[in-house]
C-alpha atoms as a PDB file:
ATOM      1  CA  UNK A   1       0.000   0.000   0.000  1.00  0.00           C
ATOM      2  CA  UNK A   2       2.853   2.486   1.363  1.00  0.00           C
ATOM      3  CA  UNK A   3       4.515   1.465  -2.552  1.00  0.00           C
ATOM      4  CA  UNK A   4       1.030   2.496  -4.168  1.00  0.00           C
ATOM      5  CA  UNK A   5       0.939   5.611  -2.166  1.00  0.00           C
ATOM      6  CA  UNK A   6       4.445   6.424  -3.133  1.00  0.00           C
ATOM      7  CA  UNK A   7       3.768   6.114  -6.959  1.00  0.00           C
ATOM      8  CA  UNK A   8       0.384   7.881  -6.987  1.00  0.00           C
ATOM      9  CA  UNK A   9       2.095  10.897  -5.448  1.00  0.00           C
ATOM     10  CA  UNK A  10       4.809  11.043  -7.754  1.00  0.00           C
ATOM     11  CA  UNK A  11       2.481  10.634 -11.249  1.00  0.00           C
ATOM     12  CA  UNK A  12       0.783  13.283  -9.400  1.00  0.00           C
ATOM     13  CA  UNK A  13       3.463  15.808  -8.763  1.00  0.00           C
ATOM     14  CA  UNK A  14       4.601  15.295 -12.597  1.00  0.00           C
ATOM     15  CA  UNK A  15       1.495  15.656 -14.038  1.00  0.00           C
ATOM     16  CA  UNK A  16       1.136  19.553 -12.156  1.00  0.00           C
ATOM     17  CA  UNK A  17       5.308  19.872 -12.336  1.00  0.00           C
ATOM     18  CA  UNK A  18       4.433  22.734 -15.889  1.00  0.00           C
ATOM     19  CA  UNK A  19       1.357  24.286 -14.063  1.00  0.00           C
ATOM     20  CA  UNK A  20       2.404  27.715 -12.749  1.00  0.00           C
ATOM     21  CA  UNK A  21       1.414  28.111  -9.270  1.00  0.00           C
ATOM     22  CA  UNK A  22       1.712  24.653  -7.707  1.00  0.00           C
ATOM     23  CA  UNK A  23       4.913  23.974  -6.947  1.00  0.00           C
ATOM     24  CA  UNK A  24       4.733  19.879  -5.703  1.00  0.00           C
ATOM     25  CA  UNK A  25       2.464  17.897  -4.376  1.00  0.00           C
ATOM     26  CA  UNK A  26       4.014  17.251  -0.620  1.00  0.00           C
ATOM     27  CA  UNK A  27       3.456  13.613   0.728  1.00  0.00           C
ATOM     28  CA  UNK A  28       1.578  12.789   3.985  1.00  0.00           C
ATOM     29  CA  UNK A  29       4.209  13.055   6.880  1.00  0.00           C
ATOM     30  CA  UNK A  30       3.057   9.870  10.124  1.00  0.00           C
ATOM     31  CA  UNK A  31       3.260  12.033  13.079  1.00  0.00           C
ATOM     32  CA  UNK A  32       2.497  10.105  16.220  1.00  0.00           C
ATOM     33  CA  UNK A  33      -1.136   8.183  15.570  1.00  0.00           C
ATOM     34  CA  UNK A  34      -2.479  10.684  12.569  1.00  0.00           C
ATOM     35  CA  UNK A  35      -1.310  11.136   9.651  1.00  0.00           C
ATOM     36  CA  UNK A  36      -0.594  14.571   8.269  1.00  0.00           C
ATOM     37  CA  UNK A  37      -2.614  15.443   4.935  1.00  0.00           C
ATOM     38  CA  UNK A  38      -1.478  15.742   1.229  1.00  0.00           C
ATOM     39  CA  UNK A  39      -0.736  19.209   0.607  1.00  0.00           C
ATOM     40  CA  UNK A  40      -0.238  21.196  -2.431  1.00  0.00           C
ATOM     41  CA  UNK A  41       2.332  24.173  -1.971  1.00  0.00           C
ATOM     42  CA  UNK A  42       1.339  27.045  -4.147  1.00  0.00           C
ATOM     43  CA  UNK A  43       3.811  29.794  -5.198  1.00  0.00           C
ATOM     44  CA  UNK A  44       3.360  33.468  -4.990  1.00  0.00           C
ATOM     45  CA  UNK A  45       1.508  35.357  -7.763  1.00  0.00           C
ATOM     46  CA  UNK A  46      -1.091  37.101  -8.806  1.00  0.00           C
ATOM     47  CA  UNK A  47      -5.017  36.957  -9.507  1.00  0.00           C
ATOM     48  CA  UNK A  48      -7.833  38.917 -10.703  1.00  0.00           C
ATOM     49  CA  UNK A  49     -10.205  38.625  -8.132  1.00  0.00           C
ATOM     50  CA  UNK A  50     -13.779  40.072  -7.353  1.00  0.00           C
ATOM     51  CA  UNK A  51     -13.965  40.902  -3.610  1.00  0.00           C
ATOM     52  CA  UNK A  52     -16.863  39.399  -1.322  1.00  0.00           C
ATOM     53  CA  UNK A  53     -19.504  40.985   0.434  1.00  0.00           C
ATOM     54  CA  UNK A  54     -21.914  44.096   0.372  1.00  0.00           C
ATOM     55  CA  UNK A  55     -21.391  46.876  -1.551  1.00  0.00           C
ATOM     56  CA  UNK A  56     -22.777  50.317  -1.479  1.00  0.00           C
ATOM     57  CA  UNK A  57     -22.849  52.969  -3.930  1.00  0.00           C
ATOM     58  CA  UNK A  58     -24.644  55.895  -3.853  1.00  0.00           C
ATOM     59  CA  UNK A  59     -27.222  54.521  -1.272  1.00  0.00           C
ATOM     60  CA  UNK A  60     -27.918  51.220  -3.228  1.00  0.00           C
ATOM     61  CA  UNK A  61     -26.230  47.754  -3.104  1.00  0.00           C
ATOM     62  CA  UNK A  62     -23.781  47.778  -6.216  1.00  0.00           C
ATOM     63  CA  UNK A  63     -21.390  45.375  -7.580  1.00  0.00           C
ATOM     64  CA  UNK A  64     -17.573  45.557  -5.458  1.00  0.00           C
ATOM     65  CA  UNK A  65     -14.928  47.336  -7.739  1.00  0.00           C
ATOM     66  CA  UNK A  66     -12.313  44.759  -9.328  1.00  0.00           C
ATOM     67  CA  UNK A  67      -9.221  43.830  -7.281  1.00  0.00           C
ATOM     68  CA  UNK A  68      -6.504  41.932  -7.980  1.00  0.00           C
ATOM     69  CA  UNK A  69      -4.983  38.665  -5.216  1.00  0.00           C
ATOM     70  CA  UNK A  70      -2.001  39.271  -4.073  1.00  0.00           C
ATOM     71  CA  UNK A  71       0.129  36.185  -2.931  1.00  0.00           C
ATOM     72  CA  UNK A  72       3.361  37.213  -1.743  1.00  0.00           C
ATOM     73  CA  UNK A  73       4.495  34.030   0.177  1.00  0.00           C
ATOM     74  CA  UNK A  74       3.992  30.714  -0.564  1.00  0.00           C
ATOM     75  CA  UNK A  75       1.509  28.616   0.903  1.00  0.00           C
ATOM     76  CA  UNK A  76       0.274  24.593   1.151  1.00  0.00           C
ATOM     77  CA  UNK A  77      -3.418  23.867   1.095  1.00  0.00           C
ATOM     78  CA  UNK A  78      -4.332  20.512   1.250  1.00  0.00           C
ATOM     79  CA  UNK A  79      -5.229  18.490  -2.366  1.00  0.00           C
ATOM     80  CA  UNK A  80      -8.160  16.970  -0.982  1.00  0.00           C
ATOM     81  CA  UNK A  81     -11.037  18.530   1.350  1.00  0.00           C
ATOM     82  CA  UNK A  82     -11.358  16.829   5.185  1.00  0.00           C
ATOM     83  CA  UNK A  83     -12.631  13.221   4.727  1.00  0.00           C
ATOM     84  CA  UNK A  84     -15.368  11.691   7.066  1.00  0.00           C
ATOM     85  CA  UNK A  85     -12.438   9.274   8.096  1.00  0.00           C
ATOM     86  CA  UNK A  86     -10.205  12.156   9.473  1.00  0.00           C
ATOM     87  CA  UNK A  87     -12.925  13.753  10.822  1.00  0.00           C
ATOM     88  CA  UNK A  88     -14.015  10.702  12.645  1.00  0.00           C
ATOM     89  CA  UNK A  89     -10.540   9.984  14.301  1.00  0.00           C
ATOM     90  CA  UNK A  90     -11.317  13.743  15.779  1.00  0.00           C
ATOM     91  CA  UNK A  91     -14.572  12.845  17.419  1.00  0.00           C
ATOM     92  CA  UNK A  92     -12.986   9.577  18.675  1.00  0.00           C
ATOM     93  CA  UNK A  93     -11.111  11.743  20.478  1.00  0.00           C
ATOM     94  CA  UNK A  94     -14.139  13.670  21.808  1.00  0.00           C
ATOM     95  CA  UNK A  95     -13.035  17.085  20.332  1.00  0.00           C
ATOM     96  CA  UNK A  96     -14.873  16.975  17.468  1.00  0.00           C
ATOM     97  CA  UNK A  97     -18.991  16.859  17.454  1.00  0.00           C
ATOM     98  CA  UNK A  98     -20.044  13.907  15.499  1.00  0.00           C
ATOM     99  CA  UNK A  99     -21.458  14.395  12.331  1.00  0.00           C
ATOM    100  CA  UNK A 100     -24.808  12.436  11.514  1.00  0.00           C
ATOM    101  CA  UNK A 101     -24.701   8.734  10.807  1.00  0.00           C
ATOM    102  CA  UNK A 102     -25.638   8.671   7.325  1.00  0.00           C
ATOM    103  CA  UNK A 103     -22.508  11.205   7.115  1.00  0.00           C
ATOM    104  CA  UNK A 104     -20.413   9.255   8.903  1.00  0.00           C
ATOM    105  CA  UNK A 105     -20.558   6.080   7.319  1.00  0.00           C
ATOM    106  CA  UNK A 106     -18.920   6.878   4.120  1.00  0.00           C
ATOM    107  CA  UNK A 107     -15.631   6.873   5.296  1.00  0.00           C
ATOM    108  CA  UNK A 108     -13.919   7.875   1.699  1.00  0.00           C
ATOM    109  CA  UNK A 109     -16.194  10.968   1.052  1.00  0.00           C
ATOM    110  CA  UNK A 110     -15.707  14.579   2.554  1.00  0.00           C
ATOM    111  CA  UNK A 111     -17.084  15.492   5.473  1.00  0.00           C
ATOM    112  CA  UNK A 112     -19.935  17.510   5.809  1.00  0.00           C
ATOM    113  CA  UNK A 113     -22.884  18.688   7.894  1.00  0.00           C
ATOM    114  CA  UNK A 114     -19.764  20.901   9.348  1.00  0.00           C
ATOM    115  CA  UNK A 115     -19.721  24.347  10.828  1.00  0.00           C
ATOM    116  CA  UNK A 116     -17.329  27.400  10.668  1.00  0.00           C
ATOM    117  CA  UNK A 117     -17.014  26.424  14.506  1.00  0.00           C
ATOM    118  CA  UNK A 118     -16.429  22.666  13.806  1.00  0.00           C
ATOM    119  CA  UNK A 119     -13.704  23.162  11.438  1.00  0.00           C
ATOM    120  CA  UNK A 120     -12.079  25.718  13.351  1.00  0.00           C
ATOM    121  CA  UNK A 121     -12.078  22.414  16.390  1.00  0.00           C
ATOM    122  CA  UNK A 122     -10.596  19.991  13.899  1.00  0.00           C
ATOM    123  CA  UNK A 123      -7.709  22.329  12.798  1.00  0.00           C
ATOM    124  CA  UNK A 124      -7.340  23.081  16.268  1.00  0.00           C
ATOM    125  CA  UNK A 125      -7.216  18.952  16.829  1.00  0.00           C
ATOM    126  CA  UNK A 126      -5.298  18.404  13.865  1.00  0.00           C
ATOM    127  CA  UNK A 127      -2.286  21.327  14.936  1.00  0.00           C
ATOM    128  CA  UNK A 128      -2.088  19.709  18.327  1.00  0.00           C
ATOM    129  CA  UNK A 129      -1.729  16.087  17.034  1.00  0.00           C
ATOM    130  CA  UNK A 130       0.715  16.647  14.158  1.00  0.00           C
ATOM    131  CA  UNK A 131       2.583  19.361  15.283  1.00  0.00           C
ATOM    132  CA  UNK A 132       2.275  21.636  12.673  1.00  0.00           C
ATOM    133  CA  UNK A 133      -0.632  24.338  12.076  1.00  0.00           C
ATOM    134  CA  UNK A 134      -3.404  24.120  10.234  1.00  0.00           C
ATOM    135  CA  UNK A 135      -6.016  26.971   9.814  1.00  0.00           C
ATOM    136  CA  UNK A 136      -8.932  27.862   7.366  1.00  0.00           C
ATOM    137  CA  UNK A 137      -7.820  29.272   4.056  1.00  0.00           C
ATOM    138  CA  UNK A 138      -8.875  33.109   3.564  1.00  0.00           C
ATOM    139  CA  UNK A 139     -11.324  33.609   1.037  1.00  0.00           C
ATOM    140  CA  UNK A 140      -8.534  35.444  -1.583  1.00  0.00           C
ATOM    141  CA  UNK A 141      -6.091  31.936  -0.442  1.00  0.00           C
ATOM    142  CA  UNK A 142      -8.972  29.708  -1.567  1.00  0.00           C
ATOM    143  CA  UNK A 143      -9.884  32.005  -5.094  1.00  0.00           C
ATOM    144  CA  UNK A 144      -6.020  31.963  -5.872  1.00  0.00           C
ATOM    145  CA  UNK A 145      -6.011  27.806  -5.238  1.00  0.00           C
ATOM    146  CA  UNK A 146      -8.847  27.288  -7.323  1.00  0.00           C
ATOM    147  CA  UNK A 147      -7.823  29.288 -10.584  1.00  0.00           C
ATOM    148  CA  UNK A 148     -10.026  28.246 -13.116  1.00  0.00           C
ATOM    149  CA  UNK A 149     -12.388  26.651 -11.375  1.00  0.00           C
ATOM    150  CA  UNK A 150     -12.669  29.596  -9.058  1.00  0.00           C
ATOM    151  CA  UNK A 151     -16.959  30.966  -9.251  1.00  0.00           C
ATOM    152  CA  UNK A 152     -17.159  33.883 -11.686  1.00  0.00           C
ATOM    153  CA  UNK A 153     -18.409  36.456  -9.612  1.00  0.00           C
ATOM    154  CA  UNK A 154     -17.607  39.280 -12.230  1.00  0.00           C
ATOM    155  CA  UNK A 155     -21.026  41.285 -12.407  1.00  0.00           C
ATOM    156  CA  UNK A 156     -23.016  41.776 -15.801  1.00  0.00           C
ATOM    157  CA  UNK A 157     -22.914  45.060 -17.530  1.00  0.00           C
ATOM    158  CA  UNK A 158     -26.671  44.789 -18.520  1.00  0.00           C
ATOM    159  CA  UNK A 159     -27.762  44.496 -15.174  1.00  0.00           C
ATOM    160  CA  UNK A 160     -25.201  46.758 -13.383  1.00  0.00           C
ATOM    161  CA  UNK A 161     -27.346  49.820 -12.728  1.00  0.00           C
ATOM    162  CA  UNK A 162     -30.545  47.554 -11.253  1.00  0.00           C
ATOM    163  CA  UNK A 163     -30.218  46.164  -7.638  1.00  0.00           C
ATOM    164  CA  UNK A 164     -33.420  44.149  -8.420  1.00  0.00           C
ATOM    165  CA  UNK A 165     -32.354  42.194 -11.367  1.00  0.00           C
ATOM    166  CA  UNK A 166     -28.844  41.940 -10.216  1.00  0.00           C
ATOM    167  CA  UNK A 167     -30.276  40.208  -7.465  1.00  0.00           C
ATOM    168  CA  UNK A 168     -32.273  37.929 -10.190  1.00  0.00           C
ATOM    169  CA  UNK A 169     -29.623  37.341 -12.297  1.00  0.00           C
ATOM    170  CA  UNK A 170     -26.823  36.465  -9.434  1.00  0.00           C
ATOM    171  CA  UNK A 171     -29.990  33.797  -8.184  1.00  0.00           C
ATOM    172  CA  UNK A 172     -30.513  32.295 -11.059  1.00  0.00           C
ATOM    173  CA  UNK A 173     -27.477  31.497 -12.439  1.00  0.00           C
ATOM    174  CA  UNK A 174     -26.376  30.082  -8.694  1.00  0.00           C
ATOM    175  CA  UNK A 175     -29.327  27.385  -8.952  1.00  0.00           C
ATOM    176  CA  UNK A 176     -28.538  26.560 -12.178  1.00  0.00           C
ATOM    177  CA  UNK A 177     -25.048  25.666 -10.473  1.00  0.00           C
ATOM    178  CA  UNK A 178     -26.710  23.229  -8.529  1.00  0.00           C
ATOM    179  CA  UNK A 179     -25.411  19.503  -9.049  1.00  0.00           C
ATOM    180  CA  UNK A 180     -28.536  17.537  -9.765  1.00  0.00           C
ATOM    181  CA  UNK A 181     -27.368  14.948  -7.181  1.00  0.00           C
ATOM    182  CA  UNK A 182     -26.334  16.304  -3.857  1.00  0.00           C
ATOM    183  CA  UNK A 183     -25.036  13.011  -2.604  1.00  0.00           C
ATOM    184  CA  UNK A 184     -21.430  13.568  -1.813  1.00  0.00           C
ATOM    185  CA  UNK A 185     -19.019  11.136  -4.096  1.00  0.00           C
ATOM    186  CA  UNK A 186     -15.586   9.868  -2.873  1.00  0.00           C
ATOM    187  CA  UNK A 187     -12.542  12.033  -2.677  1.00  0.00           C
ATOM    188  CA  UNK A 188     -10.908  12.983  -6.200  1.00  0.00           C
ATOM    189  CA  UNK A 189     -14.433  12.278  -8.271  1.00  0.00           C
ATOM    190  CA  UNK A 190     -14.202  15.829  -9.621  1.00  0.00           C
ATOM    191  CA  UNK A 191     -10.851  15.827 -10.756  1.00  0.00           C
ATOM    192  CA  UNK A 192      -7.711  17.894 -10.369  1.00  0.00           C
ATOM    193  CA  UNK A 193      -7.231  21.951 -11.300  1.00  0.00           C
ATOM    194  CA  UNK A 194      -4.271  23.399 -12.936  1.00  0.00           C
ATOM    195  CA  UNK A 195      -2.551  23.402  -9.585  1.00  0.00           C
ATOM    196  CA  UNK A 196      -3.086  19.860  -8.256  1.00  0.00           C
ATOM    197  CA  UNK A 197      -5.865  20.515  -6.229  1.00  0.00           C
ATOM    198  CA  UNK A 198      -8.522  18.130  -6.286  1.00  0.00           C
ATOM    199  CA  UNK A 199     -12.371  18.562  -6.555  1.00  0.00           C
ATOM    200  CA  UNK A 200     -12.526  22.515  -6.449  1.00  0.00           C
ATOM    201  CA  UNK A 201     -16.387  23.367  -7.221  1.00  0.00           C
ATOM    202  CA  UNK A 202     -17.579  20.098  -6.721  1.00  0.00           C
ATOM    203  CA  UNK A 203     -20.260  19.254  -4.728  1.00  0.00           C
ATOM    204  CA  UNK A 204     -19.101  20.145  -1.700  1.00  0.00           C
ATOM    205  CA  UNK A 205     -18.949  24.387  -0.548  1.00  0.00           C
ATOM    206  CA  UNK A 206     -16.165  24.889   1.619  1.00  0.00           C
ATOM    207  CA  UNK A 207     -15.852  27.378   4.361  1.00  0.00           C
ATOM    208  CA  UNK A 208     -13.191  30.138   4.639  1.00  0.00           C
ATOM    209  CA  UNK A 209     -12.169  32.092   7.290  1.00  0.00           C
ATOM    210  CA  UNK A 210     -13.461  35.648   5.612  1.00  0.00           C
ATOM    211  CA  UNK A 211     -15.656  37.356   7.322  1.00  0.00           C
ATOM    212  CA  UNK A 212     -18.583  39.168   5.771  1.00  0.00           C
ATOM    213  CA  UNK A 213     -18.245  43.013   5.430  1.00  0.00           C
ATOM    214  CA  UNK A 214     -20.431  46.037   4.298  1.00  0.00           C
ATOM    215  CA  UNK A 215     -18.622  48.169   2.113  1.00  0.00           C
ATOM    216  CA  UNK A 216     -19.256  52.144   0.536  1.00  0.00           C
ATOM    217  CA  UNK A 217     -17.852  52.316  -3.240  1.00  0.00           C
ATOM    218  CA  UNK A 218     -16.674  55.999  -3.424  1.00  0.00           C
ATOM    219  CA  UNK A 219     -14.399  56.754  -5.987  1.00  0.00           C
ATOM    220  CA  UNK A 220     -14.010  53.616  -7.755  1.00  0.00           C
ATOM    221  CA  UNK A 221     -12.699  52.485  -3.997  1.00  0.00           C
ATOM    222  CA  UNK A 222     -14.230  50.175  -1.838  1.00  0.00           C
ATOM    223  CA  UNK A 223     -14.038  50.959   2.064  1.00  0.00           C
ATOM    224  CA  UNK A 224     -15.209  48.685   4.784  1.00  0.00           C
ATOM    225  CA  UNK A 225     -17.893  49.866   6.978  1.00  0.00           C
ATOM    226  CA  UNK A 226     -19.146  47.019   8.837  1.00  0.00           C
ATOM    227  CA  UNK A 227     -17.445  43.239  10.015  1.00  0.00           C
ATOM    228  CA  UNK A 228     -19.373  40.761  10.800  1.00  0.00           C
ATOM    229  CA  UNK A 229     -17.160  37.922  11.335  1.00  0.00           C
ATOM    230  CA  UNK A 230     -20.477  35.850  13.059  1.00  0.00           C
ATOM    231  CA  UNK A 231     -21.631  35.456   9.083  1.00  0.00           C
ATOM    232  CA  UNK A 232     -18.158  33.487   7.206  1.00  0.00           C
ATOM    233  CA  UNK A 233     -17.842  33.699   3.276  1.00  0.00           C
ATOM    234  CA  UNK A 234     -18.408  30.535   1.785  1.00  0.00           C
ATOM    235  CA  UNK A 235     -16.946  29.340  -1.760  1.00  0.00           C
ATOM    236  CA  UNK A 236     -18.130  26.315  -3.906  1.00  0.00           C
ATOM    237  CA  UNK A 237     -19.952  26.012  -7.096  1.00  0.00           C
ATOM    238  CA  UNK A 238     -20.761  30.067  -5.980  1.00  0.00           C
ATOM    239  CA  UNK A 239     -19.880  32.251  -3.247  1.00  0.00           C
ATOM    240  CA  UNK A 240     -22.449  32.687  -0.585  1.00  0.00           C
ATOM    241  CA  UNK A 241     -22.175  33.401   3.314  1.00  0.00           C
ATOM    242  CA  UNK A 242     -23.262  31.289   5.726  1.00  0.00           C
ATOM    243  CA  UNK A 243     -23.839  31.766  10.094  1.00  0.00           C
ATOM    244  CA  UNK A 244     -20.666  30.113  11.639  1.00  0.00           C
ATOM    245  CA  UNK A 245     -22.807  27.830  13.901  1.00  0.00           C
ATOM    246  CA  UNK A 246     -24.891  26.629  10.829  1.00  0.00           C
ATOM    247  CA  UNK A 247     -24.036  22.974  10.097  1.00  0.00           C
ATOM    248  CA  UNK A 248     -27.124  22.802   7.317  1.00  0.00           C
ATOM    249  CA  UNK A 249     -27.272  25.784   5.076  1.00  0.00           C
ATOM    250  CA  UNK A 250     -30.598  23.893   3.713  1.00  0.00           C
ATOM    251  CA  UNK A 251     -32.496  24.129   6.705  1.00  0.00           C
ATOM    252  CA  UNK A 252     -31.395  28.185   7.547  1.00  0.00           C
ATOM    253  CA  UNK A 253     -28.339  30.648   8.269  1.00  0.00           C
ATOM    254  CA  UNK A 254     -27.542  30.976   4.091  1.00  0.00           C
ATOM    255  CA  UNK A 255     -27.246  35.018   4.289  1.00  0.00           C
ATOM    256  CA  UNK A 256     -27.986  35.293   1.008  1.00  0.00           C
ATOM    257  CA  UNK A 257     -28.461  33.125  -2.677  1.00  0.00           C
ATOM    258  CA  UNK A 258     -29.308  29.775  -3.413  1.00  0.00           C
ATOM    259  CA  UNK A 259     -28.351  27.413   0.160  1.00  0.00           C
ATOM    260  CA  UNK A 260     -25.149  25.359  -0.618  1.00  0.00           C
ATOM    261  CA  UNK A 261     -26.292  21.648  -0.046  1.00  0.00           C
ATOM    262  CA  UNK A 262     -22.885  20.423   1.237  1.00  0.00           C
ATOM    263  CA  UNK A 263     -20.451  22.303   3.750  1.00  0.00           C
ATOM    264  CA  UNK A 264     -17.186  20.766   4.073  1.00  0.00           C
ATOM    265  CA  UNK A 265     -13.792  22.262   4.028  1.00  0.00           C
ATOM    266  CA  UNK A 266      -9.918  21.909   3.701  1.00  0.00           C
ATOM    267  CA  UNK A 267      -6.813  23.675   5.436  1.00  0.00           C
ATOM    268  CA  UNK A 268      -3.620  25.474   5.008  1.00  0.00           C
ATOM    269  CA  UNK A 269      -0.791  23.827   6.925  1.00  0.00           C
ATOM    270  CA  UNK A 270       1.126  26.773   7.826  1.00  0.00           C
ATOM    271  CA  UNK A 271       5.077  26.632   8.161  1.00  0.00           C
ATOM    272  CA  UNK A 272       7.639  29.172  10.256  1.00  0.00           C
ATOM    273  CA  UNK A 273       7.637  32.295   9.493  1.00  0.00           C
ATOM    274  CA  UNK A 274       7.359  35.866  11.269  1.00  0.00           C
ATOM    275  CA  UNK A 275       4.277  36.041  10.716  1.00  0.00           C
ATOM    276  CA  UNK A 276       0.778  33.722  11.054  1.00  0.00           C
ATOM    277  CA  UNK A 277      -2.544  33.660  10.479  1.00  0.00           C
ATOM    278  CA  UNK A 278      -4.578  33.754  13.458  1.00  0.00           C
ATOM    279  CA  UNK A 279      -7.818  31.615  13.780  1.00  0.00           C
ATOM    280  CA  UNK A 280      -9.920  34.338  12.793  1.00  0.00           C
ATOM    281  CA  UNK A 281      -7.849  35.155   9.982  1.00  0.00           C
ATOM    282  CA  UNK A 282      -6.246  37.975  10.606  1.00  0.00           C
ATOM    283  CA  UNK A 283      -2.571  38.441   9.473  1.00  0.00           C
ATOM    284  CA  UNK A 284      -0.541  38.521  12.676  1.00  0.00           C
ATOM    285  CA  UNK A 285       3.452  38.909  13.868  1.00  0.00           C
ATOM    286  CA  UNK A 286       4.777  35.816  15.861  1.00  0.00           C
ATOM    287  CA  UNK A 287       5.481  36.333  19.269  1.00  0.00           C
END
């Protein structure tokens, strides 16, 4: 099996060796009775990118001016999102709240029926029992991993002046997104991106640690207003934003658009440097 592994990761890392962000495909590291993840180390760069949130202009909700992703240190997201098995070995350890039975019993599939709050446990859980840190990716990390399988959130012209059919059109081309079978399929059903990572946009939304903001457009300039980090952005087949404490976005908490019918989620393992990422997601100095 270890022989099997060993190949697989190295057809792997060769087959993303030309693409121009990823820079190898890292191999799962034993560290006492867990094993680390497979990460994907992504290089610095740059991205066009359409912030999240609410935007004001002018008294009425507008569309956010372009931006642009900024990367300026590498980073290592994991390939695959958090598997019911790895999420299990958490709630055998009664940190982790146990995910519903129909959930838990397929073992190879991502987990889901997960929180902002439950995610934040398991990389919690997981940093303590590997030794190295794991956190949430920020909403920009997780656009810049995904490249072209990233949502288009870029706005239409012929609806840009009209809140109302903005609204419309953003709705309706968000449930046409939807998979006709929710079911969750095993890890690596939806295939790899340009930069090794594996089933970006598939049927499973995965939480970031972004919180949602309010923001006035003045200018051509967008400037944050309000934070309301209780209310986490959300990225999948589209963006949305989602109550951290909301395990179901079917059943209530979706802020706004179609409900995403899976919420799962991967991590960043983080290595020294002098600076971090704090669980909330704020950039912070060490020590």
């Amino acid at each position: 099996m270890l022989l099997a592994l060993k190949i697989k990761i190295v057809v792997a890392a060769a087959a993303f060796a030309a693409s121009p962000m990823a820079v190898s495909v890292l191999a799962p590291a034993p560290h006492g009775d867990v094993e680390a993840p497979v990460v994907v180390e992504l290089k610095p760069g740059t991205a066009p990118y359409w912030p999240p949130g609410e935007f004001i202009r002018d008294g009425k909700p507008g569309d956010p001016p372009p931006a642009t992703i900024h990367i300026r240190r590498a980073f290592k997201l994991m390939k695959y999102q958090v598997t019911v098995a790895e999420y299990q070995r958490c709630v055998a350890d009664k940190v982790c709240v146990a995910v519903p039975p129909d959930t838990a019993a397929r073992l190879d599939r991502p987990a889901v029926m997960v929180s902002f709050r439950d995610a934040q446990t398991y990389a919690r859980w997981l940093s303590d029992k590997t030794g190295s840190r794991y956190r949430l990716p920020t909403d920009e990390e997780w656009t810049y991993a995904a490249g072209s399988r990233a949502p288009d959130e870029a706005p239409l012209s012929s609806v840009a002046n009209d809140p109302i059919a903005r609204w419309l059109y953003h709705y309706d081309r968000e449930a046409r997104s939807q998979p006709a079978d929710p079911t969750t399929q095993p890890t690596g059903s939806f295939g790899v991106n340009e930069n090794g990572i594996a089933d970006i946009g598939g049927n499973v939304w995965e939480w970031t640690s972004t919180c949602f903001t309010r923001s006035l457009v003045e200018g051509g300039k967008a400037r944050v207003v309000t934070e309301n980090c209780g209310v986490r952005v959300v990225e999948g087949r589209h963006r949305t934003y989602i109550t951290d404490f909301i395990r179901d976005a079917r059943a209530g908490g979706c802020a706004v658009g179609t409900p995403p019918s899976n919420l799962g989620f991967r991590l960043i393992r983080e290595d020294s440097s002098g600076w971090f990422m704090s669980w909330d997601g704020r950039l912070a100095p060490r020590g």
